[in-house]
N, C-alpha and C. Protein backbone atom coordinates (compact mmCIF):
# COMPACT_ATOMS: atom_id res chain seq x y z
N UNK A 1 81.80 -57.19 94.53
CA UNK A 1 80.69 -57.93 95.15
C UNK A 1 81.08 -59.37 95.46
N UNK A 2 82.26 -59.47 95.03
CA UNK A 2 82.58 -61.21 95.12
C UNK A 2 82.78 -61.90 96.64
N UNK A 3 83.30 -60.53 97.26
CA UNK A 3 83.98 -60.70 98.08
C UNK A 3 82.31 -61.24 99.38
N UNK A 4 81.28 -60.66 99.00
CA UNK A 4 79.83 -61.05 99.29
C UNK A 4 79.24 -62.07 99.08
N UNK A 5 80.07 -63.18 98.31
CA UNK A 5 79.36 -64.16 97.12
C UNK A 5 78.54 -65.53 98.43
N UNK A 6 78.92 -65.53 99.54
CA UNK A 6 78.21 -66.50 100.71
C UNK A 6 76.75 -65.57 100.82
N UNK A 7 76.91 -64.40 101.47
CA UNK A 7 75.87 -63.64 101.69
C UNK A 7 74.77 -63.85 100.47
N UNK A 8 75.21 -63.34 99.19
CA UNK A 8 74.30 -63.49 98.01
C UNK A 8 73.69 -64.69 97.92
N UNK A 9 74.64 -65.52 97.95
CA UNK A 9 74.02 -66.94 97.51
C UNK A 9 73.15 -67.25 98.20
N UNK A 10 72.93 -66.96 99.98
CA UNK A 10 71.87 -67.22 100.77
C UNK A 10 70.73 -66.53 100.41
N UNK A 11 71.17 -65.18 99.85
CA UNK A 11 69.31 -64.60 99.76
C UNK A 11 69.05 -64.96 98.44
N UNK A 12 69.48 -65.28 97.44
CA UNK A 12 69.11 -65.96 96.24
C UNK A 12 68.28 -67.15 96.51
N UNK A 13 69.22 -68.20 97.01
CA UNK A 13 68.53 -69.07 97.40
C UNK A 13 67.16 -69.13 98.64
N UNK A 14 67.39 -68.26 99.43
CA UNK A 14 65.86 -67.96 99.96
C UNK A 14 64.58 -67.28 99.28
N UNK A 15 65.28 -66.40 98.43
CA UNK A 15 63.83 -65.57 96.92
C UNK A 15 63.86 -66.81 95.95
N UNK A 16 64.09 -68.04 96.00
CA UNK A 16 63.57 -68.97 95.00
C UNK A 16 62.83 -69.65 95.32
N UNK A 17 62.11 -69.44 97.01
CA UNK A 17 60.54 -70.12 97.56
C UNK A 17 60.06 -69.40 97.60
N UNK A 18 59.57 -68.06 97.19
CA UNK A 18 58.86 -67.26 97.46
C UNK A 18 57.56 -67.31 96.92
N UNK A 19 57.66 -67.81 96.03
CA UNK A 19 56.11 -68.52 94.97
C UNK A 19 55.39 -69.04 96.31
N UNK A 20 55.87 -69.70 97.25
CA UNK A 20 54.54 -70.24 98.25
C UNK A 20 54.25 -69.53 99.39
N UNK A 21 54.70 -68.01 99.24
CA UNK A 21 54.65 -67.30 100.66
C UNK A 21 53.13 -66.29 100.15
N UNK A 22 52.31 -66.09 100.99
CA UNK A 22 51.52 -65.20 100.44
C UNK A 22 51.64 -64.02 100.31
N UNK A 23 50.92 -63.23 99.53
CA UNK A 23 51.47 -61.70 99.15
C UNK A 23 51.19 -60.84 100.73
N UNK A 24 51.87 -59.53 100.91
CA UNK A 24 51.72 -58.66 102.28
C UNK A 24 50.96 -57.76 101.66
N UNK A 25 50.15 -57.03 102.84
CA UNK A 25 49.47 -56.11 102.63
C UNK A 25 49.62 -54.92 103.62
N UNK A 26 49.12 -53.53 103.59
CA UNK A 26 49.38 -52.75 104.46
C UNK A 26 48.07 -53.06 105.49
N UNK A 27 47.37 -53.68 105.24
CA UNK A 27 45.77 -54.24 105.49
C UNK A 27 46.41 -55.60 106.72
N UNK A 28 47.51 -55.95 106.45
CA UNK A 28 48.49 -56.90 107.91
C UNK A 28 47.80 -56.80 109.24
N UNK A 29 48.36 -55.34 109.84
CA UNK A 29 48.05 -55.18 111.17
C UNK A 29 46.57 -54.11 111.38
N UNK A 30 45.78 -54.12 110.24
CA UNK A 30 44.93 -53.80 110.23
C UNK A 30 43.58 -53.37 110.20
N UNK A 31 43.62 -54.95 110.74
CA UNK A 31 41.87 -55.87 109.86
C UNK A 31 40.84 -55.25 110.16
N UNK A 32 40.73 -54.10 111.04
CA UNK A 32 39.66 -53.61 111.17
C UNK A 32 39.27 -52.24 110.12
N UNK A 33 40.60 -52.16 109.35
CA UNK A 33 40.59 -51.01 108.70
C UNK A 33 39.65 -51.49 106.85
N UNK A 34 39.97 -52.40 106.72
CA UNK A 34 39.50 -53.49 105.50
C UNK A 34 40.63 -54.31 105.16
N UNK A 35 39.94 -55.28 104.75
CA UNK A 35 40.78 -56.17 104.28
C UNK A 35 42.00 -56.43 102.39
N UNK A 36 42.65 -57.37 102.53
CA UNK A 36 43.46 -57.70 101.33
C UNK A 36 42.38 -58.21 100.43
N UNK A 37 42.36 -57.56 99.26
CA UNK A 37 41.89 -58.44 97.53
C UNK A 37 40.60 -57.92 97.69
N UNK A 38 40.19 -56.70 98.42
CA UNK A 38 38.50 -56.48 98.29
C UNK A 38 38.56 -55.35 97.37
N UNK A 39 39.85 -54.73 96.55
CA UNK A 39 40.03 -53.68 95.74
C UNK A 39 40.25 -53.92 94.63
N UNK A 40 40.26 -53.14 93.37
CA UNK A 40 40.69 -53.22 92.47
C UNK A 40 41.66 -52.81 92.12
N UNK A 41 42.85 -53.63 92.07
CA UNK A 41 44.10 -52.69 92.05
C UNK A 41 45.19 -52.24 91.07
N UNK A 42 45.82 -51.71 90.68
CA UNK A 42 46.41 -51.63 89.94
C UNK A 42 47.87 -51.82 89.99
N UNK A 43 48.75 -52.14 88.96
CA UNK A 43 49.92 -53.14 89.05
C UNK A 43 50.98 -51.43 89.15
N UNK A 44 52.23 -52.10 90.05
CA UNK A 44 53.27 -50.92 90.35
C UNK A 44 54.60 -51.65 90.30
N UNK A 45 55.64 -51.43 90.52
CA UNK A 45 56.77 -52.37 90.98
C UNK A 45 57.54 -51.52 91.42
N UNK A 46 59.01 -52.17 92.02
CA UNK A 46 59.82 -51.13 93.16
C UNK A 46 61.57 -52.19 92.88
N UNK A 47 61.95 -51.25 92.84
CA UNK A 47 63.50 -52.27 93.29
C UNK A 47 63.94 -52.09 94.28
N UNK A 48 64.51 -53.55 94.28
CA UNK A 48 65.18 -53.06 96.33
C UNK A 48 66.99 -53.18 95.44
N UNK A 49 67.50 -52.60 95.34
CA UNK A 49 68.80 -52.26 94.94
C UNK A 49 69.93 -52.42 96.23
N UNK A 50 70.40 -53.74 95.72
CA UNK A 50 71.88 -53.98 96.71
C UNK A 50 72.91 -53.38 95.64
N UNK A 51 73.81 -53.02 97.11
CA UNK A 51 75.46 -52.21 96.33
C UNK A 51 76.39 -52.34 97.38
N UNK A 52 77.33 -53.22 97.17
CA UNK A 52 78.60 -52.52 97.88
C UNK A 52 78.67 -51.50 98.58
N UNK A 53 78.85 -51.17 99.92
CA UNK A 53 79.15 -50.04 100.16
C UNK A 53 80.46 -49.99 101.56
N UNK A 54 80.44 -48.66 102.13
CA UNK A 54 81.31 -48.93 103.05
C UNK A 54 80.67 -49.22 104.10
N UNK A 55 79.30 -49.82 104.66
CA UNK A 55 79.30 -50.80 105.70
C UNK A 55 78.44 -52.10 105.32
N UNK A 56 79.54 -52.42 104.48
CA UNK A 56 79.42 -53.84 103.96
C UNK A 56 78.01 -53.50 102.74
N UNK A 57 77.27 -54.83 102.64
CA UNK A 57 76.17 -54.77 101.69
C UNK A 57 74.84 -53.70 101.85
N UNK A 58 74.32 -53.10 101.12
CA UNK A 58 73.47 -51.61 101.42
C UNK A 58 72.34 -52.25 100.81
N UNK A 59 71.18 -51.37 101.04
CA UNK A 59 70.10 -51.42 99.85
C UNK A 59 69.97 -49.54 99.67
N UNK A 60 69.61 -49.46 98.28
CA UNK A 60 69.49 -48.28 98.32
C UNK A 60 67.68 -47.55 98.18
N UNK A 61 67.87 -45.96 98.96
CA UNK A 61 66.41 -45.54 99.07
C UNK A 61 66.49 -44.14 98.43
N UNK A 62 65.40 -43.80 98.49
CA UNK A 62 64.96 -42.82 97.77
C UNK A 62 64.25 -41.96 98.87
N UNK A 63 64.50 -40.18 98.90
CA UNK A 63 63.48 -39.88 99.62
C UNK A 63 62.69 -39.15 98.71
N UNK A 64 61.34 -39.18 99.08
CA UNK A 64 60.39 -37.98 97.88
C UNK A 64 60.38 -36.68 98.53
N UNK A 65 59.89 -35.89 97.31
CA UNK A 65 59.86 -34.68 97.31
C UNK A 65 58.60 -34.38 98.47
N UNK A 66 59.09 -33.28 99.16
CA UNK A 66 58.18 -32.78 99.96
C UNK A 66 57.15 -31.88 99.33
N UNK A 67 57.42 -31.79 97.87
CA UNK A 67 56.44 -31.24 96.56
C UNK A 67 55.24 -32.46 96.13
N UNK A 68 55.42 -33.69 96.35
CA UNK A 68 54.98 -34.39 95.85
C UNK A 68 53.14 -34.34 96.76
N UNK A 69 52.54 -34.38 95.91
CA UNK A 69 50.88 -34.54 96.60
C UNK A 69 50.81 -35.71 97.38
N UNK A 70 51.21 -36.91 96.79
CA UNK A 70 51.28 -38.16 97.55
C UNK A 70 52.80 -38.59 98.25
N UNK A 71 51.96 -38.90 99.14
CA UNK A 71 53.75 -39.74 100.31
C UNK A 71 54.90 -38.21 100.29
N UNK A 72 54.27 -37.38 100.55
CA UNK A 72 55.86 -35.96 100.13
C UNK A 72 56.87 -36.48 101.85
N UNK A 73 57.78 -36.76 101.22
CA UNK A 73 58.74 -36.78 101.98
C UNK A 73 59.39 -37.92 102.56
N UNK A 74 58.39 -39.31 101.84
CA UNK A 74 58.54 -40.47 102.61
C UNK A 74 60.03 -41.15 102.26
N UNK A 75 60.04 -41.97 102.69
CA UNK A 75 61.76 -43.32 102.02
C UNK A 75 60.75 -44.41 101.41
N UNK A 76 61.32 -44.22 100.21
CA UNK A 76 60.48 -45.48 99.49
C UNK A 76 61.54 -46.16 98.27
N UNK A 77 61.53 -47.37 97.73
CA UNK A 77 62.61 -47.91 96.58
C UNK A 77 61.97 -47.09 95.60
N UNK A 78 63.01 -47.41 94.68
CA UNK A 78 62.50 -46.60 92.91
C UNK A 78 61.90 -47.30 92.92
N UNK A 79 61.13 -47.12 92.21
CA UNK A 79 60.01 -47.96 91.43
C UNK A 79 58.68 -46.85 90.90
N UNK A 80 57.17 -47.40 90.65
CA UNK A 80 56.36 -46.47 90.45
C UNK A 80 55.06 -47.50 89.75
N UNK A 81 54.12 -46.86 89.05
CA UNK A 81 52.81 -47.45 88.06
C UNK A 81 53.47 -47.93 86.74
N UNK A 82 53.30 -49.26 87.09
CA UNK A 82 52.84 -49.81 85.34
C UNK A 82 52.52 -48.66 84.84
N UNK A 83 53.61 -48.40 83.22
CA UNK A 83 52.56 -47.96 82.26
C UNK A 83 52.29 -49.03 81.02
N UNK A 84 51.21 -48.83 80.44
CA UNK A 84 50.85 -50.43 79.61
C UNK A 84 51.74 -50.59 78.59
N UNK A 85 52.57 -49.99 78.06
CA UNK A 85 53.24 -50.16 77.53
C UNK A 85 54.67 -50.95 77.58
N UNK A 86 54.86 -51.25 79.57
CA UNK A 86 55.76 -52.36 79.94
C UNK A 86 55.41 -53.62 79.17
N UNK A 87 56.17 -54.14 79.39
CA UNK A 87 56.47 -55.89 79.04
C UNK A 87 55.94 -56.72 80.02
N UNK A 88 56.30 -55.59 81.50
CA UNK A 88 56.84 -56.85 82.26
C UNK A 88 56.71 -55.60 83.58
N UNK A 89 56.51 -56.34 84.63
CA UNK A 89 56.25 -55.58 86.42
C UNK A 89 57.82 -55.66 86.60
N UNK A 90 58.99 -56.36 86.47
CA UNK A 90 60.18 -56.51 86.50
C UNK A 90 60.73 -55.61 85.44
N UNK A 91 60.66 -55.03 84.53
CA UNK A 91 60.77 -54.27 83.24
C UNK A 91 60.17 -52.77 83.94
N UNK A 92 58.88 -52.37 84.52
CA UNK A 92 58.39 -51.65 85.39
C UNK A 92 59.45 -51.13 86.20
N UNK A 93 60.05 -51.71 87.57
CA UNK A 93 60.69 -51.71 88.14
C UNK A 93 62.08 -50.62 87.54
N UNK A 94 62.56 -51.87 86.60
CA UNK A 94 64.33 -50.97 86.33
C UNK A 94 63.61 -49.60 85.53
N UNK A 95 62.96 -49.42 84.82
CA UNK A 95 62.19 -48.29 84.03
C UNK A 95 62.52 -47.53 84.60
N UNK A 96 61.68 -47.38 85.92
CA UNK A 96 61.66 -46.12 86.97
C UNK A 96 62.41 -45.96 87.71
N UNK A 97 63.47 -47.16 88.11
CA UNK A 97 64.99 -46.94 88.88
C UNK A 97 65.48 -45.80 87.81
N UNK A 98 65.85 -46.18 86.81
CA UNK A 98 66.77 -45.46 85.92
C UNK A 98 65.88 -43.91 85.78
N UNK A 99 64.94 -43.70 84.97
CA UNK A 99 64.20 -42.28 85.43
C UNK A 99 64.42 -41.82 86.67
N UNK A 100 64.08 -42.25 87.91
CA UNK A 100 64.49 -41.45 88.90
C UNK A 100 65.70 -41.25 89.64
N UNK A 101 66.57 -42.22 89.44
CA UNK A 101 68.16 -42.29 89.81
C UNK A 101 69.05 -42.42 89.27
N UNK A 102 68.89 -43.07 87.69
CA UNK A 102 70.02 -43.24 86.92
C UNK A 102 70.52 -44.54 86.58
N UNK A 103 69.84 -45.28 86.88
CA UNK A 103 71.17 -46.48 87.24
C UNK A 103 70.65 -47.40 85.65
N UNK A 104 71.16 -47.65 84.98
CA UNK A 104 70.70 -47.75 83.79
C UNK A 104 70.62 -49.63 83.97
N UNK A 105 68.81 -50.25 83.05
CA UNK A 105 69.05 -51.76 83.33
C UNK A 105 69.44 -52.94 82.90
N UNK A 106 70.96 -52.39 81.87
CA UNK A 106 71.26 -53.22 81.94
C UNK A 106 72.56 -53.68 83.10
N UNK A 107 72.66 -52.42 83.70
CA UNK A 107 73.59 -52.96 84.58
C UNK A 107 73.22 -53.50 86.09
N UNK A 108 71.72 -53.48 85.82
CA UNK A 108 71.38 -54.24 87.02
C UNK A 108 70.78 -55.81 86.80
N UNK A 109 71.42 -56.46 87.83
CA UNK A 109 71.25 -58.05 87.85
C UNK A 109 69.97 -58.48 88.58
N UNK A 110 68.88 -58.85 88.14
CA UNK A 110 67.83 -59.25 89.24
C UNK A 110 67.94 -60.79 90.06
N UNK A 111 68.35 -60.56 91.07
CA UNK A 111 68.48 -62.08 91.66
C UNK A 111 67.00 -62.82 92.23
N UNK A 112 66.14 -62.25 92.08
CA UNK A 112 64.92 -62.36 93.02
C UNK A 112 63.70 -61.71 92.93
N UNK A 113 62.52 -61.61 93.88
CA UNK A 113 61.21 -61.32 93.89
C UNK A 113 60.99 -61.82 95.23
N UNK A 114 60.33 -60.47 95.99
CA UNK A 114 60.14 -60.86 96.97
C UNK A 114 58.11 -61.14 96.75
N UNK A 115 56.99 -61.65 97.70
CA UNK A 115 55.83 -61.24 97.63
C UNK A 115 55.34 -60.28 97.49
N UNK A 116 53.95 -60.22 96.40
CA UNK A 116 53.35 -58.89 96.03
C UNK A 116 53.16 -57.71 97.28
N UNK A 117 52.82 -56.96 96.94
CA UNK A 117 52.06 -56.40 98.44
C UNK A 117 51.28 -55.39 97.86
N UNK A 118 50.43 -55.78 98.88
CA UNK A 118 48.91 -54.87 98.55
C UNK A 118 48.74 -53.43 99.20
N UNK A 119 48.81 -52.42 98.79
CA UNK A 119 48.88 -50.86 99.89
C UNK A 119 47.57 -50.55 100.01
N UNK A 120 47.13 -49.70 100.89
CA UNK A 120 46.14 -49.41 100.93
C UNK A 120 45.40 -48.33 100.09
N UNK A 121 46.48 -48.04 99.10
CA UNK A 121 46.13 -46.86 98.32
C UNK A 121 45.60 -47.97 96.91
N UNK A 122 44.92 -49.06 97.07
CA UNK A 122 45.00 -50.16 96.23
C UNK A 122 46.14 -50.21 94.83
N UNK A 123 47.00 -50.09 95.43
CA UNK A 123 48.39 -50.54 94.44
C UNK A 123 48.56 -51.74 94.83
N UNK A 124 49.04 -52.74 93.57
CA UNK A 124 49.73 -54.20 93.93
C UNK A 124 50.76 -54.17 93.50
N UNK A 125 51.80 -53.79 94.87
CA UNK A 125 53.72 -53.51 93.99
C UNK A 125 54.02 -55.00 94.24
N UNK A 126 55.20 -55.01 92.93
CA UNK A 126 55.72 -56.41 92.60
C UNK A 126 57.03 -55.85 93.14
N UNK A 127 57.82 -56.49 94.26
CA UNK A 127 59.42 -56.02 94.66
C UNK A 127 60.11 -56.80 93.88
N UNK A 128 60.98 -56.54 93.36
CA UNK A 128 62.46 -56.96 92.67
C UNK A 128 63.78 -56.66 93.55
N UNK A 129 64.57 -57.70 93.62
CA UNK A 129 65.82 -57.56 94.06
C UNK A 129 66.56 -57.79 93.23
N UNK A 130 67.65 -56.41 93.12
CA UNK A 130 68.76 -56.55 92.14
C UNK A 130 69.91 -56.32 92.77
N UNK A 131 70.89 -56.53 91.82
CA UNK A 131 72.08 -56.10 91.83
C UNK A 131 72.91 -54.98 91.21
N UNK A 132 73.41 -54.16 91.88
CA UNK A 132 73.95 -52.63 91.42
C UNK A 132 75.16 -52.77 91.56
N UNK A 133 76.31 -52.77 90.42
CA UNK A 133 77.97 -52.19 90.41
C UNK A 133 78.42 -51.52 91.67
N UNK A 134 78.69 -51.78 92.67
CA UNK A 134 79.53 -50.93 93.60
C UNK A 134 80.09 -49.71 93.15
N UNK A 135 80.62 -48.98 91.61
CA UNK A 135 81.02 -48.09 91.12
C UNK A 135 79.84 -47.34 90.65
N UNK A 136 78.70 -47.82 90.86
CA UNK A 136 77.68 -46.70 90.34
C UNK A 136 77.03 -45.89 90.76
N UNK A 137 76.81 -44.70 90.37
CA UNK A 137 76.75 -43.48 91.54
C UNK A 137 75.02 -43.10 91.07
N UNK A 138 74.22 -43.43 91.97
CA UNK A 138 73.08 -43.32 91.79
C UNK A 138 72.59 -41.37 92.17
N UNK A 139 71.55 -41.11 91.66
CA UNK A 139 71.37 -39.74 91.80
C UNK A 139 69.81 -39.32 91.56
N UNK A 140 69.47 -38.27 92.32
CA UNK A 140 67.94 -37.95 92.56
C UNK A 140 67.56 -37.15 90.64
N UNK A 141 66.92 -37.29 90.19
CA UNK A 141 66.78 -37.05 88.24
C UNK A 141 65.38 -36.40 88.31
N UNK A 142 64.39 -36.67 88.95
CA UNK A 142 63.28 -36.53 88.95
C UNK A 142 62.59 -35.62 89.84
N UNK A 143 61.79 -34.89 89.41
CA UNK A 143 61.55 -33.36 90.66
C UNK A 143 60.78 -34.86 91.53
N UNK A 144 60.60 -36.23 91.90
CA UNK A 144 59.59 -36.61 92.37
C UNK A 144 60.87 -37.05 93.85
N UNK A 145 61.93 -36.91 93.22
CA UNK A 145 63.26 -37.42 94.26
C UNK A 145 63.72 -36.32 95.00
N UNK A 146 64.10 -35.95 96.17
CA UNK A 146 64.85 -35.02 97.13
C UNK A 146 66.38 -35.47 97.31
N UNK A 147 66.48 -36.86 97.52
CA UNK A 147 67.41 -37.66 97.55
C UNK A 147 67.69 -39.14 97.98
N UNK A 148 69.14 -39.19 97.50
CA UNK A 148 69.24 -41.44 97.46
C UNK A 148 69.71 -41.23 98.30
N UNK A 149 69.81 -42.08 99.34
CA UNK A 149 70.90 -43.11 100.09
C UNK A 149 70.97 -44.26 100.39
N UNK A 150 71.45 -44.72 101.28
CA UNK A 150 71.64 -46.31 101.66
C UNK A 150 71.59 -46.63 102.60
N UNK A 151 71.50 -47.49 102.87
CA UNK A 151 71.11 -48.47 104.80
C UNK A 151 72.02 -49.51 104.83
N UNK A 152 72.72 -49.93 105.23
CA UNK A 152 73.66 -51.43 105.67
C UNK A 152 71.94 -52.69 105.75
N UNK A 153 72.26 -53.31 104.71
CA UNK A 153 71.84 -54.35 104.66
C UNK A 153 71.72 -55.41 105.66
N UNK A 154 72.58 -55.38 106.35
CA UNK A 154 72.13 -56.38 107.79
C UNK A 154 71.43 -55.64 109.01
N UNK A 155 71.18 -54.33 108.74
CA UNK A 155 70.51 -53.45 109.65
C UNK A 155 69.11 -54.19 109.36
N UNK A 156 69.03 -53.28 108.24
CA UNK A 156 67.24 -54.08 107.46
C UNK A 156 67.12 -55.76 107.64
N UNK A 157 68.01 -56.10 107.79
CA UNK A 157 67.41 -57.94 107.88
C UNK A 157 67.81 -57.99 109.48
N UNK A 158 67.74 -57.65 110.02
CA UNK A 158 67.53 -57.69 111.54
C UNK A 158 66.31 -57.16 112.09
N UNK A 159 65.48 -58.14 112.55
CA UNK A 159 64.34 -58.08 112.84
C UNK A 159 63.95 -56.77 114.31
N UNK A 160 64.96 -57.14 115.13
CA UNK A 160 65.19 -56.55 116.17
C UNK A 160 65.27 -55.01 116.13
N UNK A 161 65.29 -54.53 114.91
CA UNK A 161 65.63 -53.02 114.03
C UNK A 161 64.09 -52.77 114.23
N UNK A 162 63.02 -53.74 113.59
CA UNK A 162 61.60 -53.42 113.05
C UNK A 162 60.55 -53.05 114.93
N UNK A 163 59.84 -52.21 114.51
CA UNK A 163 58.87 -51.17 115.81
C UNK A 163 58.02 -51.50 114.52
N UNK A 164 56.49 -51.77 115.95
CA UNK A 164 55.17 -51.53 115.04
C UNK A 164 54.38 -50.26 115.65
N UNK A 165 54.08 -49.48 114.99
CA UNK A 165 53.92 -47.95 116.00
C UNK A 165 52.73 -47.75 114.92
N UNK A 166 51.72 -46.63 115.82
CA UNK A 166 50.56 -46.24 114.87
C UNK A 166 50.39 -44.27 115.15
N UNK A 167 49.29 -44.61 114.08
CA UNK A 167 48.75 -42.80 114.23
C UNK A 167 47.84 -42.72 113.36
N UNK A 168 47.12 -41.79 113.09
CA UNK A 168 45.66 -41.62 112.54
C UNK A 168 45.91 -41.26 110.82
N UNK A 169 44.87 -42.21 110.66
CA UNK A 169 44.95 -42.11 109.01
C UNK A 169 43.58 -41.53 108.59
N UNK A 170 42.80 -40.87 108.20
CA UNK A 170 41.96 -40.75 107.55
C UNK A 170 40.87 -40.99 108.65
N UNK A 171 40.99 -40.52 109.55
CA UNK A 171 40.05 -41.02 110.71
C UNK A 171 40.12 -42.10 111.59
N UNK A 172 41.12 -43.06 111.21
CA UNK A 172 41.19 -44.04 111.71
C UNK A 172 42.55 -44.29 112.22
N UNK A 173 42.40 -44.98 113.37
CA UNK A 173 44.18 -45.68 113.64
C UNK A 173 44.85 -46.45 112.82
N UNK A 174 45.65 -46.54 112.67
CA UNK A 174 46.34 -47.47 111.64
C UNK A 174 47.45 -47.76 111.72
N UNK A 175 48.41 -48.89 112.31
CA UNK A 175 49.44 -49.39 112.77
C UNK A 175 50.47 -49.74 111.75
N UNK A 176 51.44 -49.56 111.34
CA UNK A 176 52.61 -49.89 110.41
C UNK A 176 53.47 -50.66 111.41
N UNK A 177 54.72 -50.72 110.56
CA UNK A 177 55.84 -51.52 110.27
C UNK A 177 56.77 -50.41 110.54
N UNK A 178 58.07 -49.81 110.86
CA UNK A 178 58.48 -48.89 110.69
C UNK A 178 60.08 -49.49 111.25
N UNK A 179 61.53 -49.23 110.55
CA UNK A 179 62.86 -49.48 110.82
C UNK A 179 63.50 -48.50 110.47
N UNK A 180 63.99 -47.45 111.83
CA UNK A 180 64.93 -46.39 111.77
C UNK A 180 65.90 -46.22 111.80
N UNK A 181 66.29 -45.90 110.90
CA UNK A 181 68.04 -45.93 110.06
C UNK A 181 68.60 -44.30 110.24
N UNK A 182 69.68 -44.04 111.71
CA UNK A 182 70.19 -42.60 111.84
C UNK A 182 68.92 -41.63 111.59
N UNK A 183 69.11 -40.69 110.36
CA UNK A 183 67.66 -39.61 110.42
C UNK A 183 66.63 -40.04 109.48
N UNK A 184 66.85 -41.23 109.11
CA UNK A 184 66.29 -41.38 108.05
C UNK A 184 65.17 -42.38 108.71
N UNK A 185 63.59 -42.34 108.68
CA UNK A 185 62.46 -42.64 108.83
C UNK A 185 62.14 -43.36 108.32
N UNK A 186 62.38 -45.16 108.03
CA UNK A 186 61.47 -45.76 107.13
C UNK A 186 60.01 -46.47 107.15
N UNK A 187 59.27 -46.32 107.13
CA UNK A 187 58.26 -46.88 107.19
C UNK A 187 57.12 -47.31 106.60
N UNK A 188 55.68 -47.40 106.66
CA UNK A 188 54.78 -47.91 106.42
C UNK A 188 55.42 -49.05 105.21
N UNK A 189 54.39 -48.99 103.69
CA UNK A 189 54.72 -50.16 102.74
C UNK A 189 56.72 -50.18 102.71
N UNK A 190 57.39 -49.59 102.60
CA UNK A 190 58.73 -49.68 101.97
C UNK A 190 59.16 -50.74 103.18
N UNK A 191 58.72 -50.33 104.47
CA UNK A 191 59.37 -51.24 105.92
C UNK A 191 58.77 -52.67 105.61
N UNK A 192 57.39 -52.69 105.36
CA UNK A 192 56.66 -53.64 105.31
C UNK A 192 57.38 -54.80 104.39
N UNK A 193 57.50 -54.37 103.56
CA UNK A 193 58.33 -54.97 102.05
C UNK A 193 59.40 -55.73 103.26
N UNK A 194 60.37 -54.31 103.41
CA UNK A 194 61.63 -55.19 103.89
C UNK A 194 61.77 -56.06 105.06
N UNK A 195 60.66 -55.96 105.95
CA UNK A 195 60.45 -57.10 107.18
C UNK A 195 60.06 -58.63 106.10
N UNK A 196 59.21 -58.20 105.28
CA UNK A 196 58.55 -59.36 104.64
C UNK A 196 60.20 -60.25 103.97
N UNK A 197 61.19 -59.61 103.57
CA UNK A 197 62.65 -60.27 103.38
C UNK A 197 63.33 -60.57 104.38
N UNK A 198 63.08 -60.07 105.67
CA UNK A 198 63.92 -60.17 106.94
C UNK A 198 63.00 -61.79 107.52
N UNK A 199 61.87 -61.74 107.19
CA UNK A 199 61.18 -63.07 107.49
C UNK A 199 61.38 -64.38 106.80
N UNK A 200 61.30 -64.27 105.40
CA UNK A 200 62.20 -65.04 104.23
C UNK A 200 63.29 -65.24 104.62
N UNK A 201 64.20 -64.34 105.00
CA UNK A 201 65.74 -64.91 105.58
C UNK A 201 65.86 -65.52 106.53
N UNK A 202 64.58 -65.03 107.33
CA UNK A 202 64.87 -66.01 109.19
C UNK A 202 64.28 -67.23 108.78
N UNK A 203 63.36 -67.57 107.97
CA UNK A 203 63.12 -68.85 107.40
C UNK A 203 64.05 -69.68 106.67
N UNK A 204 64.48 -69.31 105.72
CA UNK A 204 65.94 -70.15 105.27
C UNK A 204 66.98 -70.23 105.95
N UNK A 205 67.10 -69.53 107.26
CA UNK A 205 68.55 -69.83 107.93
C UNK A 205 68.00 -70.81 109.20
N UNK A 206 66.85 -70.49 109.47
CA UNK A 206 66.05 -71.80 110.51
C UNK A 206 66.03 -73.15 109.61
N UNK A 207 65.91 -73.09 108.33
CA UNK A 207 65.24 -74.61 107.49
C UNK A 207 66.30 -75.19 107.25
């Protein structure tokens, strides 16, 4: 990862203003659908997992099970629900990396926190950005996983990647965020998240 150590140091140093950015919501491009903070929500967290890879810096994803009742099939980070027995929404986070992929926490480095974000399923996920060993071989553990992979990291922070496209939710239209990576589909909250870092970065490299 050393050989990355300019790259790192810039998004480190851009996730250490993040305290004054306000939290995202899937409720963004959607004001007619309801608004952010009118729910009661409950606390979740997610890691966005950088790794070495062979096109340069990655983040890694998860796809769910097409078994799963909720989201079956979507690209989303590990992560999952607080259970009360965490410490910590950052403690949350590596918990459920490691249950669903393996990657055990102490070998992950957290450099960061991106803003909360609010889903419309009233979850308030806390994102974490870490750091993953280039030698560590992450793997689907959980009937809730189909499978991991990865995206080139400067794909996702290229704005020019992100489409805002809609389709019917529950009766209603409802417009996302969405950045397509080869066959892999990312969208609604997981895209949302990662535009919300692609904006953080275009801000620290403008300031």
């Amino acid at each position: 990862m050393e050989s990355f150590r300019p790259q790192l140091n810039r998004i480190e140093a851009a996730l250490s203003g993040v305290s004054n950015i306000a939290p995202s919501s899937d409720f963004d491009l959607n004001h007619d659908y309801g608004k952010a903070g009118a729910n009661t929500l409950t606390d979740a967290a997610v890691l966005i997992p950088i790794t070495k890879g062979p096109r340069g810096l990655e983040v890694i994803f998860t796809k769910r099970s097409q078994k799963m009742r909720n989201h079956p099939g979507q690209i989303s980070f590990p992560g999952g629900k607080a259970d009360a027995s965490d410490t910590s929404t950052e403690y949350t986070a590596l918990r459920e990396t490691h249950e669903e992929i393996g990657l055990h926490p102490d070998s992950i480095q957290i450099i960061g926190a991106l803003p909360k974000h609010e889903t419309v399923t009233a979850f308030l996920v806390h994102p974490y950005v870490g750091l993953v060993p280039e030698d560590a071989m992450p793997k689907a553990l959980t009937g809730e996983v189909s499978e991991v992979f990865s995206a080139p990291l400067d794909h996702l922070l290229n704005p020019a990647n992100y489409q805002i496209e809609g389709r019917m939710w529950q009766g209603q239209a409802r417009r996302y965020f969405s950045v397509p990576y080869g066959p892999y589909y990312i969208w609604g909250a997981t895209a949302r998240m990662m535009r919300m870092f692609t904006e953080i970065m275009e801000t620290h490299d403008e300031g």
